[in-house]
C-alpha atoms as a PDB file:
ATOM      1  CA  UNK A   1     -83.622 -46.937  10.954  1.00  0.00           C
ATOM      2  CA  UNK A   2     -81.565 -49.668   9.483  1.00  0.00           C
ATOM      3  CA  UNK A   3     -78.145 -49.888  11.341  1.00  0.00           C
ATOM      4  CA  UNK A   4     -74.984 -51.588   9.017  1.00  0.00           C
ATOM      5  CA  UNK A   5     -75.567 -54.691  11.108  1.00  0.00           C
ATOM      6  CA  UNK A   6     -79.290 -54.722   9.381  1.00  0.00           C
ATOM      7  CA  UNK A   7     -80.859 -54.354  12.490  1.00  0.00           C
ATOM      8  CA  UNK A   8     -83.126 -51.673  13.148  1.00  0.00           C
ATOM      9  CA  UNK A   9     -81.412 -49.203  15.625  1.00  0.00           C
ATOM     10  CA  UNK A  10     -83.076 -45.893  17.349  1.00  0.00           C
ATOM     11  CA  UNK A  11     -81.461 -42.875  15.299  1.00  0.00           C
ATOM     12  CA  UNK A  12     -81.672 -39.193  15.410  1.00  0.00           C
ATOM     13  CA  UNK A  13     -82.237 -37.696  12.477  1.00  0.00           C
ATOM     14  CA  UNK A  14     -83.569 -34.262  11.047  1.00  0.00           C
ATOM     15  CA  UNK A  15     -84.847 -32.426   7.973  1.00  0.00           C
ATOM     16  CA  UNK A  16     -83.175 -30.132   5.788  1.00  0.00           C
ATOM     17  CA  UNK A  17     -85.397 -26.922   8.039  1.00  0.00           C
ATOM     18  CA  UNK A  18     -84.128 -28.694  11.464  1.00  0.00           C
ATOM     19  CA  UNK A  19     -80.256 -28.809  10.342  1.00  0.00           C
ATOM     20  CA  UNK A  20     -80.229 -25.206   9.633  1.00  0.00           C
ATOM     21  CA  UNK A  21     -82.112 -24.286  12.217  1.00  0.00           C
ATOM     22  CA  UNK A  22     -79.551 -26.722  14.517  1.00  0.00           C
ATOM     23  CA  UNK A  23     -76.646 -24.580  12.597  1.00  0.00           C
ATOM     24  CA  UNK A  24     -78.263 -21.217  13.902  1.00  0.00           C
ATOM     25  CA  UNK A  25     -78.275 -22.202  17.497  1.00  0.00           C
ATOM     26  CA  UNK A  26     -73.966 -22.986  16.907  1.00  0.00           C
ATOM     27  CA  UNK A  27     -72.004 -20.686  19.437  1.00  0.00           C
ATOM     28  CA  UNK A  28     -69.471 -21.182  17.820  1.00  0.00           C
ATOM     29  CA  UNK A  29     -66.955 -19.009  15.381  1.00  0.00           C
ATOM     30  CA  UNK A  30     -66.549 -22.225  12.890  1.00  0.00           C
ATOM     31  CA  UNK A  31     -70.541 -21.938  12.425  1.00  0.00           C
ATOM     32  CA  UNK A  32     -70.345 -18.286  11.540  1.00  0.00           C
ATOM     33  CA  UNK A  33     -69.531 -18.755   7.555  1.00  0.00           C
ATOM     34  CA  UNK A  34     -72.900 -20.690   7.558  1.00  0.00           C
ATOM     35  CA  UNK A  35     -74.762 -18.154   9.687  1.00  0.00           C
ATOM     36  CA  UNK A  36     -73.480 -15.354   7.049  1.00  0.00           C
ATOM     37  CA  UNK A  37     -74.666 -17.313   4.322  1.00  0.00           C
ATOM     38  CA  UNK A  38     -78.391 -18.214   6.036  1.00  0.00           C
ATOM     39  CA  UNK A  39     -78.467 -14.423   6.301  1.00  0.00           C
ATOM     40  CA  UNK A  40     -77.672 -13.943   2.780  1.00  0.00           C
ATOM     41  CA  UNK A  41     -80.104 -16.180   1.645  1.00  0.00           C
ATOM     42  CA  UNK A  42     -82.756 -15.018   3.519  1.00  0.00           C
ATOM     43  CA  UNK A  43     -82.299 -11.648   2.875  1.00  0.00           C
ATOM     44  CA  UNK A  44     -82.283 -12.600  -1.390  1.00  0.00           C
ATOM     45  CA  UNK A  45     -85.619 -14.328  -0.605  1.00  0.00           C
ATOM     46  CA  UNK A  46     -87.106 -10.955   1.022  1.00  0.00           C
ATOM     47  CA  UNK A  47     -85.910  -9.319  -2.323  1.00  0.00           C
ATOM     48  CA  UNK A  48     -87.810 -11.621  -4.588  1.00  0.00           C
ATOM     49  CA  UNK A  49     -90.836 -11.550  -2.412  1.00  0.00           C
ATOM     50  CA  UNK A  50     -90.859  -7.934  -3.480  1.00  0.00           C
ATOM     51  CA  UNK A  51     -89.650  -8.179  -6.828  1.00  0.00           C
ATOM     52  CA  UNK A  52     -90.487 -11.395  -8.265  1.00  0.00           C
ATOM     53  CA  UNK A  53     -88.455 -10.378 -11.317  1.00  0.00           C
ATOM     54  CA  UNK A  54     -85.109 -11.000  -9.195  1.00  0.00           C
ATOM     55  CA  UNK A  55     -86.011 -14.483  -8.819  1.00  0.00           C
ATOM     56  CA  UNK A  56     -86.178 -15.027 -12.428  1.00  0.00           C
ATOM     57  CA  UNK A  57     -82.982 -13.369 -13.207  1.00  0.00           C
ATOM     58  CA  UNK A  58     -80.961 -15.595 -10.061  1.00  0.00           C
ATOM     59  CA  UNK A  59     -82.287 -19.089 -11.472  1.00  0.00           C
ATOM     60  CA  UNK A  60     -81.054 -17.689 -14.936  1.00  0.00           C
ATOM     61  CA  UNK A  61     -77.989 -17.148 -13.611  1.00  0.00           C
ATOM     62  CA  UNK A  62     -77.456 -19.993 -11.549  1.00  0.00           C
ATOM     63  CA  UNK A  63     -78.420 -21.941 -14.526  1.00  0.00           C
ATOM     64  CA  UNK A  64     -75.887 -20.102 -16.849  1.00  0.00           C
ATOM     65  CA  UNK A  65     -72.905 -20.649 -13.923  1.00  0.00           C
ATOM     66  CA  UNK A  66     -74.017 -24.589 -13.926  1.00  0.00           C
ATOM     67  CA  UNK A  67     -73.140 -24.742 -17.899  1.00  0.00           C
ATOM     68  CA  UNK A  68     -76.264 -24.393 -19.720  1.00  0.00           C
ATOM     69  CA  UNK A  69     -76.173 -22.560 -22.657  1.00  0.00           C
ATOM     70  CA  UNK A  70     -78.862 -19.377 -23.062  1.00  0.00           C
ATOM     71  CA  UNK A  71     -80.902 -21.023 -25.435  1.00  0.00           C
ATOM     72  CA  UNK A  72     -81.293 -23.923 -23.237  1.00  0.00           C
ATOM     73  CA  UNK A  73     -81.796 -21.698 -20.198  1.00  0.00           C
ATOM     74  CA  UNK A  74     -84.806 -19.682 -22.256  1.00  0.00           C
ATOM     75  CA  UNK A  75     -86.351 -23.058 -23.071  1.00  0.00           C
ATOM     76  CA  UNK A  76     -86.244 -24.046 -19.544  1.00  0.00           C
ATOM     77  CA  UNK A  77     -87.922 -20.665 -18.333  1.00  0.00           C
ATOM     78  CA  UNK A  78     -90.447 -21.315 -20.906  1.00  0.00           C
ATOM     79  CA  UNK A  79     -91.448 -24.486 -20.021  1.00  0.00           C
ATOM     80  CA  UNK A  80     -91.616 -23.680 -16.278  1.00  0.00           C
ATOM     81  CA  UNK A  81     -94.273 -20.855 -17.558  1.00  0.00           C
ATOM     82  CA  UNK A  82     -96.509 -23.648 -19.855  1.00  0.00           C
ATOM     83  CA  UNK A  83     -96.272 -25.731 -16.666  1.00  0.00           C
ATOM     84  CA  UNK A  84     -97.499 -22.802 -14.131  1.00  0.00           C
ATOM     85  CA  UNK A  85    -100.472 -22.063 -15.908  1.00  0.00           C
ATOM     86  CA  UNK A  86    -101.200 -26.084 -16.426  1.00  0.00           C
ATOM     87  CA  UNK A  87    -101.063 -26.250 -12.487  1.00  0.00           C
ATOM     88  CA  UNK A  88    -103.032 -23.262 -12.375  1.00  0.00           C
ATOM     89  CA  UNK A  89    -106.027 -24.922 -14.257  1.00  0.00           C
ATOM     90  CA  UNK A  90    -105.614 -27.698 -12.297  1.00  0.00           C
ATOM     91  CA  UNK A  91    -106.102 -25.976  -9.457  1.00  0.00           C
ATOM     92  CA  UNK A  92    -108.934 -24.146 -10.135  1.00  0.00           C
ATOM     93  CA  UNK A  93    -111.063 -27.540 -11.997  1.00  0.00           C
ATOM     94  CA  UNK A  94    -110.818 -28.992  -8.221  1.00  0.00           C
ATOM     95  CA  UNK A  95    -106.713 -31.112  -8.377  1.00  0.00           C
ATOM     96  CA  UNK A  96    -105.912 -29.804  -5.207  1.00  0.00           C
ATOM     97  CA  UNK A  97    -103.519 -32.473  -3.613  1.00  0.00           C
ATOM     98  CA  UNK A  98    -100.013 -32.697  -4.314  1.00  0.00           C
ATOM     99  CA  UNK A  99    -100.267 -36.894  -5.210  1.00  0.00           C
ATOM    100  CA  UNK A 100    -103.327 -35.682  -7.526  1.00  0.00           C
ATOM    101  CA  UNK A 101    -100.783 -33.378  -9.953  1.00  0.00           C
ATOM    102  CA  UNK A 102     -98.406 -35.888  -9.702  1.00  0.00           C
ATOM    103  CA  UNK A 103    -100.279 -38.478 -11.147  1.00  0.00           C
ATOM    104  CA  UNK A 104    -101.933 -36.870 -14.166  1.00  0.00           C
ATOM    105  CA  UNK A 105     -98.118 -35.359 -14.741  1.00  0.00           C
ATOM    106  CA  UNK A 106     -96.893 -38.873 -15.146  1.00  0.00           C
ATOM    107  CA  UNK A 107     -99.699 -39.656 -17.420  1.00  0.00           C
ATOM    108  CA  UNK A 108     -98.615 -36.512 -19.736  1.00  0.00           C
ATOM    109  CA  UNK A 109     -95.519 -37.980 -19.308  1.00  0.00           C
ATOM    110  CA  UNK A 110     -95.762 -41.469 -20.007  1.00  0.00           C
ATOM    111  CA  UNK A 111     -97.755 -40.702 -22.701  1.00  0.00           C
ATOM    112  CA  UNK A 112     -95.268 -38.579 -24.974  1.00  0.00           C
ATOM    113  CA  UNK A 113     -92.466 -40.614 -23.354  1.00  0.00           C
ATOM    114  CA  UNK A 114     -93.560 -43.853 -23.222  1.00  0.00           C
ATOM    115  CA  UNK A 115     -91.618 -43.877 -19.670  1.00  0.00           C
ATOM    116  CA  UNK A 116     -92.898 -43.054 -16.238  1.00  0.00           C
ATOM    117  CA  UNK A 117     -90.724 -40.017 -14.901  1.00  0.00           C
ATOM    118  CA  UNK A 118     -88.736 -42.166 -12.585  1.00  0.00           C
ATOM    119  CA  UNK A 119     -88.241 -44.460 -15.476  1.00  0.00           C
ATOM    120  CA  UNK A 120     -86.977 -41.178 -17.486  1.00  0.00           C
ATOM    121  CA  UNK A 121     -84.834 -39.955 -14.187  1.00  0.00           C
ATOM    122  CA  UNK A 122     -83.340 -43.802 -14.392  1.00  0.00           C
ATOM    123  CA  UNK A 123     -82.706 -43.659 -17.569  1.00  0.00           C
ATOM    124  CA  UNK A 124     -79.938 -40.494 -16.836  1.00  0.00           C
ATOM    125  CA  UNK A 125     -79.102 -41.851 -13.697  1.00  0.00           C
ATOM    126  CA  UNK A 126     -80.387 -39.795 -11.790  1.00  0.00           C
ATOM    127  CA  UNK A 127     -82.120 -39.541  -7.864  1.00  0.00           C
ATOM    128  CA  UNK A 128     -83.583 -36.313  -5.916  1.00  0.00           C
ATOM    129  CA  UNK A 129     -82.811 -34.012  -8.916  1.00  0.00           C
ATOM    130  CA  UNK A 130     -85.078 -32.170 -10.635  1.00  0.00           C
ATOM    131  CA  UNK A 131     -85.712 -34.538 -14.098  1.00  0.00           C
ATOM    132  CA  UNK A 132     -86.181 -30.853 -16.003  1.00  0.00           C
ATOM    133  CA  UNK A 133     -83.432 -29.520 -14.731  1.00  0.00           C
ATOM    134  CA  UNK A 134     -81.431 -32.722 -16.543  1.00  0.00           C
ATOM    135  CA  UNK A 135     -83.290 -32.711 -20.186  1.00  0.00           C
ATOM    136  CA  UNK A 136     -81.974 -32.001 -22.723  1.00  0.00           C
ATOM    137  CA  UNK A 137     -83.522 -28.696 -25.165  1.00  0.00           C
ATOM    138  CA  UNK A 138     -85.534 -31.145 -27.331  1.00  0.00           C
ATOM    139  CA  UNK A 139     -87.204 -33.187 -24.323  1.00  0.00           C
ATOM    140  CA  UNK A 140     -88.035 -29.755 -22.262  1.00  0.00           C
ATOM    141  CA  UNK A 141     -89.315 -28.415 -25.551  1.00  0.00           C
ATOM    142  CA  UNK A 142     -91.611 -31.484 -25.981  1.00  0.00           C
ATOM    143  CA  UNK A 143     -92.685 -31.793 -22.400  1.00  0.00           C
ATOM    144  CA  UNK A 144     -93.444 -28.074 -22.982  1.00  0.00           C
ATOM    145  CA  UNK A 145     -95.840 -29.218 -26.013  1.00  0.00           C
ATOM    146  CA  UNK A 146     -97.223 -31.895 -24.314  1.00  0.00           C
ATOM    147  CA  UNK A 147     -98.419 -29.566 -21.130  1.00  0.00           C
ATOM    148  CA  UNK A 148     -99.459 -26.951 -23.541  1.00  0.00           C
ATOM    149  CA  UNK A 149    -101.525 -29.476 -25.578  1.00  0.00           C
ATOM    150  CA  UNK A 150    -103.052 -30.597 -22.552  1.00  0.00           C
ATOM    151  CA  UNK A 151    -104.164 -27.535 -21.139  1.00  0.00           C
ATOM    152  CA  UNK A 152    -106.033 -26.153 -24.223  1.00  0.00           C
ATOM    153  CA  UNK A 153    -107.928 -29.167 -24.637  1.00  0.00           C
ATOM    154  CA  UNK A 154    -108.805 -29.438 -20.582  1.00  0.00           C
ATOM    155  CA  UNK A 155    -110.165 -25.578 -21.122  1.00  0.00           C
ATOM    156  CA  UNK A 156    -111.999 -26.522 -24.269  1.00  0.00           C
ATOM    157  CA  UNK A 157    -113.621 -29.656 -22.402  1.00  0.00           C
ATOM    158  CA  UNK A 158    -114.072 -28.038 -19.408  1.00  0.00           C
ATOM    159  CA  UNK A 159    -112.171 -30.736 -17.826  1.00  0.00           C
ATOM    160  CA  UNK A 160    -112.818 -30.720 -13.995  1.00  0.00           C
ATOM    161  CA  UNK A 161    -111.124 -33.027 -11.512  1.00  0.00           C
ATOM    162  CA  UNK A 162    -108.519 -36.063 -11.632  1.00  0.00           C
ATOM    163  CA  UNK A 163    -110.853 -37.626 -13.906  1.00  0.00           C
ATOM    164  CA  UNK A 164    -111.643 -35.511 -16.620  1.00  0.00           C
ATOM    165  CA  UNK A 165    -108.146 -33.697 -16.537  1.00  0.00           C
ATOM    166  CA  UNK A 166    -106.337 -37.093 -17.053  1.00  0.00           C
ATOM    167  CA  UNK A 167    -108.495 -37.884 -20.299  1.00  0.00           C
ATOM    168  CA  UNK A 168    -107.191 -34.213 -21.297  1.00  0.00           C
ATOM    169  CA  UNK A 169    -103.403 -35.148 -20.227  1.00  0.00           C
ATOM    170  CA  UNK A 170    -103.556 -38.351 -22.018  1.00  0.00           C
ATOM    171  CA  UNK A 171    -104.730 -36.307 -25.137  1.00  0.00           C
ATOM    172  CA  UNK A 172    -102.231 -33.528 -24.721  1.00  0.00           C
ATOM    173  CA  UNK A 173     -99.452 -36.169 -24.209  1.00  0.00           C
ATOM    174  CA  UNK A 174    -100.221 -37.903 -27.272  1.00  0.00           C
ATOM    175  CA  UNK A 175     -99.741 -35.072 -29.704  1.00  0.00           C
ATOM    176  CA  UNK A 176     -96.401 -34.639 -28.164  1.00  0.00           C
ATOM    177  CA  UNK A 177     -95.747 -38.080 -29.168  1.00  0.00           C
ATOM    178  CA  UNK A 178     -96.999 -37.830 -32.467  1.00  0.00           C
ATOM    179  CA  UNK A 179     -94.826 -35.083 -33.278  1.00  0.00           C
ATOM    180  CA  UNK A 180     -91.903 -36.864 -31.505  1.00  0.00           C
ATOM    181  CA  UNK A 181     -92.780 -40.000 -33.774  1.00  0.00           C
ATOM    182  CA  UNK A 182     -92.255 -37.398 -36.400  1.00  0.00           C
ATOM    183  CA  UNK A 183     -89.198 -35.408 -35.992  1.00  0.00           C
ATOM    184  CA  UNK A 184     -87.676 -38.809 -35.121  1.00  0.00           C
ATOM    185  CA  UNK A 185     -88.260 -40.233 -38.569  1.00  0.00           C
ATOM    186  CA  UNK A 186     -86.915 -37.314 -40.112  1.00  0.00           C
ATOM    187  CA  UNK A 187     -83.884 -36.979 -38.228  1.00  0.00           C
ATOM    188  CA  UNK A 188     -83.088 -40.904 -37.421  1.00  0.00           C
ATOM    189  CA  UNK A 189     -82.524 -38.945 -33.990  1.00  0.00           C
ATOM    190  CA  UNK A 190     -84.388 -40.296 -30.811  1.00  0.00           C
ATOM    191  CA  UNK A 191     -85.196 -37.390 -28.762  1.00  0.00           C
ATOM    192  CA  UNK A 192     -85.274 -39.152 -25.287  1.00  0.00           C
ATOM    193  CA  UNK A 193     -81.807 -39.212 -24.020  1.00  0.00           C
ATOM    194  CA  UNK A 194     -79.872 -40.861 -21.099  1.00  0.00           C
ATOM    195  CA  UNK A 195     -77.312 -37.567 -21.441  1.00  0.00           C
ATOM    196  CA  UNK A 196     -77.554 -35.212 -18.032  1.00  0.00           C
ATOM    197  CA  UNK A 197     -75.970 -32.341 -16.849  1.00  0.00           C
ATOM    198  CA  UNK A 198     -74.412 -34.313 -13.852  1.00  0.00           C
ATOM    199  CA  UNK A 199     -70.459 -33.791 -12.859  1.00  0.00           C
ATOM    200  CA  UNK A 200     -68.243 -36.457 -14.113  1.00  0.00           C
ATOM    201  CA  UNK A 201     -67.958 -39.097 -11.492  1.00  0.00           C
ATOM    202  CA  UNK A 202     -64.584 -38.925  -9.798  1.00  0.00           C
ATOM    203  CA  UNK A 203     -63.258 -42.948  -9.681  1.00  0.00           C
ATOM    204  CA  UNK A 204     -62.115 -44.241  -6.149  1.00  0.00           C
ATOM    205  CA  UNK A 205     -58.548 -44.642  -7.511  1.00  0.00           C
ATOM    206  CA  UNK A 206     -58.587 -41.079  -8.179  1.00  0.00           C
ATOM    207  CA  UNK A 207     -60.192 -40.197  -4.625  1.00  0.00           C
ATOM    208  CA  UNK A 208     -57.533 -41.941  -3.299  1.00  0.00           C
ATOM    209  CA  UNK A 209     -54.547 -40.883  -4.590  1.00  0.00           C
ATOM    210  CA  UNK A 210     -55.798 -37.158  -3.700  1.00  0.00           C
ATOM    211  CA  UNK A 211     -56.026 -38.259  -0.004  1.00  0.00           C
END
């Protein structure tokens, strides 16, 4: 990797899966807290292997102790449903890899957006975050519409493959748009935002007088 010098250096590094696993092997009493909670999360995962149900009700309340309000948490929940079954269809007309269902997603996108999705994550400044988890109740309801729009008109075309199911994406994003174009002229309101639900950033003077 790149050193600070800008020279490229021999460095150890290690995924998310090998720093836990690195934090397991510990024998020591300061790794214990983060033993505890491996334990704990593991043993929440068991639960909602069993009961799926408890997996919905944890992201709705890890939502609701982030600050969303309900209504924006039902709209999220909703959306993530539209976009299951979209990714089900997909699955089953023959998109099987993972650069496949991002692609015709970006054309859904782009099309009701007129933005790529990293072009809609720059736009709130954001980087690895989850772009849904940062929209605001208008965008996730349109992206919602959009998906939706697409997936009825795939199954009445029969779309199967990248092909055909990006004509159907490109369709289903448009009448998104159209009813963006819409509300917008109505309201005077865009309904694309730069507005996130990231925490205020802290200013170095501030981090340094608190040292």
């Amino acid at each position: 990797m790149q050193a600070p010098d800008g020279k490229m250096r021999m460095t150890d590094v290690a995924d998310t899966e090998q720093l836990l696993r690195l934090i397991q092997s510990i024998p020591s009493p300061k790794a214990e807290p983060f033993k505890q909670w491996l334990a704990k999360v593991g043993y929440e995962r068991m639960q909602e292997i069993s009961d799926p149900e408890q997996s919905i009700n944890r992201a709705r309340e890890n939502w609701q102790k982030l600050g969303r309000s309900e209504k924006w948490v039902q709209q999220r929940m909703t959306g993530q449903e539209t976009r299951n079954k979209l990714t089900d269809y997909w699955k089953q007309s023959g998109v099987k890899k993972s650069n496949e269902f991002s692609f015709l997603t970006n054309i859904i996108h782009h099309e009701w957006t007129g933005m790529s999705v990293k072009q809609h994550k720059d736009l709130k400044g954001l980087k690895a975050q989850n772009l849904r988890n940062h929209m605001s109740e208008a965008e996730l309801i349109f992206t919602a519409l959009a998906e939706l729009s697409t997936r009825q008109i795939a199954e009445v075309a029969k779309a199967k493959g990248v092909k055909q199911n990006a004509i159907a994406s490109q369709k289903g994003g448009k009448i998104a748009k159209d009813a963006r174009y819409a509300l917008e002229e109505k309201t005077g309101k865009k309904v694309i935002t730069s507005e996130n639900f990231l925490p205020p950033a802290i200013s170095k003077k501030k981090l340094k007088n608190k040292k």
